[in-house]
Structure formats: C-alpha cells, structure tokens
Protein backbone atom coordinates (compact mmCIF):
# COMPACT_ATOMS: atom_id res chain seq x y z
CA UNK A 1 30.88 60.42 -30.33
CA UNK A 2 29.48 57.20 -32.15
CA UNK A 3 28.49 53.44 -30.83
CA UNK A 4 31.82 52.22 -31.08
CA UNK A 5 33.32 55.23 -28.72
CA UNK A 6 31.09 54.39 -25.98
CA UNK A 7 33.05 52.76 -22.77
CA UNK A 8 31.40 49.25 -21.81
CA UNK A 9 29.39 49.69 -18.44
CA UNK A 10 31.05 48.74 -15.71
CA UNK A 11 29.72 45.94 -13.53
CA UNK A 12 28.16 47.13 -10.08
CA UNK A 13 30.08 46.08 -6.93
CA UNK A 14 28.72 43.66 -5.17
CA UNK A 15 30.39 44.29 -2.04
CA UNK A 16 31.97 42.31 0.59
CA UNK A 17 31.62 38.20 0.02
CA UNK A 18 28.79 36.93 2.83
CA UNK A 19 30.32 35.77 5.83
CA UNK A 20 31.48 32.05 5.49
CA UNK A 21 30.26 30.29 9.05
CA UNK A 22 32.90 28.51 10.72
CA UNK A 23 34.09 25.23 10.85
CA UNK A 24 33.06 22.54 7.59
CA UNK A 25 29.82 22.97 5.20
CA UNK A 26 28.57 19.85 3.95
CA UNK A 27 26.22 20.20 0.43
CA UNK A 28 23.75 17.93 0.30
CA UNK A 29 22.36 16.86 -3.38
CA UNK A 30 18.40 16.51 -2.87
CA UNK A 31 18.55 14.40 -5.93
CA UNK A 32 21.04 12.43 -4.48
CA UNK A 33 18.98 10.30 -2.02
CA UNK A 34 18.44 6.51 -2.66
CA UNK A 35 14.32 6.26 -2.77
CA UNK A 36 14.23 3.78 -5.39
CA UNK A 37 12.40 1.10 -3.84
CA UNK A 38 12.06 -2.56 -4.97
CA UNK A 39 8.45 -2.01 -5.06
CA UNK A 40 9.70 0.91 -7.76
CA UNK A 41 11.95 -1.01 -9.45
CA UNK A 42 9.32 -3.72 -10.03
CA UNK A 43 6.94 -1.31 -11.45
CA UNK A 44 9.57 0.01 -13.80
CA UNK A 45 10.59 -3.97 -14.88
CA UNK A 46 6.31 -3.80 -15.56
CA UNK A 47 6.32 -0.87 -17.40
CA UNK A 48 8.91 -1.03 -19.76
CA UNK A 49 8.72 -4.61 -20.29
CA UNK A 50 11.59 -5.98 -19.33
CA UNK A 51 12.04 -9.97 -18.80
CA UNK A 52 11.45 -9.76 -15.52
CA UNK A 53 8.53 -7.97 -15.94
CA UNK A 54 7.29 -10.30 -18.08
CA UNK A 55 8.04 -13.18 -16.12
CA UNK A 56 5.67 -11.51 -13.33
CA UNK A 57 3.06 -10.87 -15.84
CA UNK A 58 3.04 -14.79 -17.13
CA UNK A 59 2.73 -15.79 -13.72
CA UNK A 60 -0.18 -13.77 -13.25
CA UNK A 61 -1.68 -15.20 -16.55
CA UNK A 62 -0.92 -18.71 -15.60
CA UNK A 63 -2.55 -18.28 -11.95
CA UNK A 64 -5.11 -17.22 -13.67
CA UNK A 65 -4.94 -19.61 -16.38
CA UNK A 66 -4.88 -22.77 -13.91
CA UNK A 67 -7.88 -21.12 -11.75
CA UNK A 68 -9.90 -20.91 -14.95
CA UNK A 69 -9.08 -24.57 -15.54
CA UNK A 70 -10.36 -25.93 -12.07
CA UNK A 71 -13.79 -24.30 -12.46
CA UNK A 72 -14.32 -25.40 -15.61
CA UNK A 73 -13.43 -28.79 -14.29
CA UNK A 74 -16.02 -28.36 -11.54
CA UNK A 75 -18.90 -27.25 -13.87
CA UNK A 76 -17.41 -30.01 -16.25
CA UNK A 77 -17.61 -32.89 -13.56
CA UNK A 78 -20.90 -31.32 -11.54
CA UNK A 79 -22.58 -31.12 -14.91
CA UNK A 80 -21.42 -33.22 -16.95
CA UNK A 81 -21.13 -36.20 -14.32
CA UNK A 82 -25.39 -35.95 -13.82
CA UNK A 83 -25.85 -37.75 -16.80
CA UNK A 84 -23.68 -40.40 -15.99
CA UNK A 85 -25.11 -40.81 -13.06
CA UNK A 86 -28.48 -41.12 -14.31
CA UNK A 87 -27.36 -43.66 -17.60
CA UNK A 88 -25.48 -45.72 -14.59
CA UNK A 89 -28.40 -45.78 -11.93
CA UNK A 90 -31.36 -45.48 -13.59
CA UNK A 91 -33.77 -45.91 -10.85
CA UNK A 92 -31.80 -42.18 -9.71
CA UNK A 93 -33.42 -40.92 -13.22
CA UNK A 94 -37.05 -42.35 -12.18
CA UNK A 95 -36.95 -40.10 -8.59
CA UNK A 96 -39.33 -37.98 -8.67
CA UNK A 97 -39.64 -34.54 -6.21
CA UNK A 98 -42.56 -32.81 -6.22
CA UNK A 99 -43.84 -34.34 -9.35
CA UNK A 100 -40.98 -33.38 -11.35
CA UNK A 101 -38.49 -35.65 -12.33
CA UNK A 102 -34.76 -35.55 -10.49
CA UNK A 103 -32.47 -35.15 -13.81
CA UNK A 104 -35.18 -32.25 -14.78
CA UNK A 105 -34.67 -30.58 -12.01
CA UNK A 106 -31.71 -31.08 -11.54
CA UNK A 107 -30.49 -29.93 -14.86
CA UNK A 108 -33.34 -27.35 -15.36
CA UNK A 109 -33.15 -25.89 -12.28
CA UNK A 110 -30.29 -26.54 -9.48
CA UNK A 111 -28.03 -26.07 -12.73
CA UNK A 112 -28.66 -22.05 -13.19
CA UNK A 113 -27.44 -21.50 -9.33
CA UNK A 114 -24.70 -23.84 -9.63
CA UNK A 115 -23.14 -21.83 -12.84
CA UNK A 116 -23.91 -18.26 -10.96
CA UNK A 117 -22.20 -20.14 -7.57
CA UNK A 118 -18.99 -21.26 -10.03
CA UNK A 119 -19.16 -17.49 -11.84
CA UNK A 120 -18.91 -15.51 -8.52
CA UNK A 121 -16.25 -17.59 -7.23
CA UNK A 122 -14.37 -17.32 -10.22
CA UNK A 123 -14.85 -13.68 -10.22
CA UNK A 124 -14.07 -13.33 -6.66
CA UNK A 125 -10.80 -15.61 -6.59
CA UNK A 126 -9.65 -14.09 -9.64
CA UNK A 127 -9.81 -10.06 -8.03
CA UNK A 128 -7.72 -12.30 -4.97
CA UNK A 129 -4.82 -13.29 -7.74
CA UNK A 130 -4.37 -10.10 -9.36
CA UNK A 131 -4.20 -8.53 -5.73
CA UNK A 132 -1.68 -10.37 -4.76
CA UNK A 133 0.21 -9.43 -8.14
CA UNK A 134 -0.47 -5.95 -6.89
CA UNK A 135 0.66 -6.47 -3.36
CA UNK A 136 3.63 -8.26 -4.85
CA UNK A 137 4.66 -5.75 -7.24
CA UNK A 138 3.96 -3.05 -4.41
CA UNK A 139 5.47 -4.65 -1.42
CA UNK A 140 8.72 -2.66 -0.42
CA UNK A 141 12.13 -3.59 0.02
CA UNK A 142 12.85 -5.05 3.45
C-alpha cells in the first residue's frame, strides 16, 4: 500500500446541532455601539491636524497671545509711566522716604515685586487658558 492508496480521514461527527431557543435571537455587534463622543472627535480633529483642529489650537495661541500683550502693557505703563511722572512733576522726584529718594525706590526696589506680581499672574492666568482649551476639547456631547 503507498501514500497515495491511503483513504482521507474521515471527519468526526459532531452530533446533533445545539438546541436553537425559541422565539427570535437578536446578535448584537460589540463594535457596533456609537461611543464616539464630541469630546473624541475633538481630540482626533487635534491630533491629526485637521482645520478644525487647528482653528482650536490658534485660538489657544491668540488667548494667549493677547494675555501676553496686556501684561506687558501693564509692566510697560507701571514702569515705564514712573519716569514720566517724575520728568512731569518734579517736586514727585525730590520726595524723599526714609532718606532715599522716591524714583530710587521706586525703581530699585517696589520694581522687583511688581515684575514677580505681573510674572505669577501671567503664569497663573495662562495655566487658566489652556484649561479651558482642555475642558473645551474634553467637554462631552450634550
């Protein structure tokens, strides 16, 4: 007897088909289910860089653009505005306060926790925008 003579194996019996239960079966796909959220969506318009996505990002970048802008007016008017004042009214220059002149101290001194006042609010309204990006991008679908 060779290879060739050898009957093919027969497949086993798997018996009786299980028991169908009564009435209608309805398959559900788990797949299938709509979870993509509009907080999803956004994140995926982000990601892939989409003009959407970029139109959130330059609105970030211009809040935080416009924020940067009023500071730096502050500092520029607090600052900047002392001499002014002191070329305008001199007799403000010639104040003294505990022996030291008023535009010394002012600019020598007051000056340093004025900048550190302006440089933690910037920080701290700056973390406030890009939360609200976040919050924005994450807020679901209503």
């Amino acid at each position: 007897m060779t290879a060739h003579d050898d009957p093919e194996p027969t497949p086993r019996d798997p018996g009786p088909p299980p028991a169908r239960p009564a009435g209608r079966v309805r398959i559900v796909l788990a797949g299938v289910s709509r979870r993509d959220t509009r907080a999803d969506h956004t994140r995926t318009e982000l990601a892939q860089q989409t003009r959407v996505g970029e139109a959130l990002v330059r609105g970030l970048m211009r809040a935080q653009l416009t924020l940067a802008l009023r500071l730096s007016l502050l500092v520029l008017i607090g600052l900047g505005g002392l001499p002014w004042l002191f070329a305008i009214a001199p007799p403000v220059g010639r104040v003294t306060v505990l022996g030291v002149n008023l535009p010394w101290l002012l600019l020598g001194v007051v000056s340093f926790p004025f900048l550190i006042a302006v440089g933690w609010a910037y920080v701290w309204l700056a973390e406030r925008n890009e939360q609200d990006f976040v919050d924005l991008v994450q807020r679901p679908e209503r």
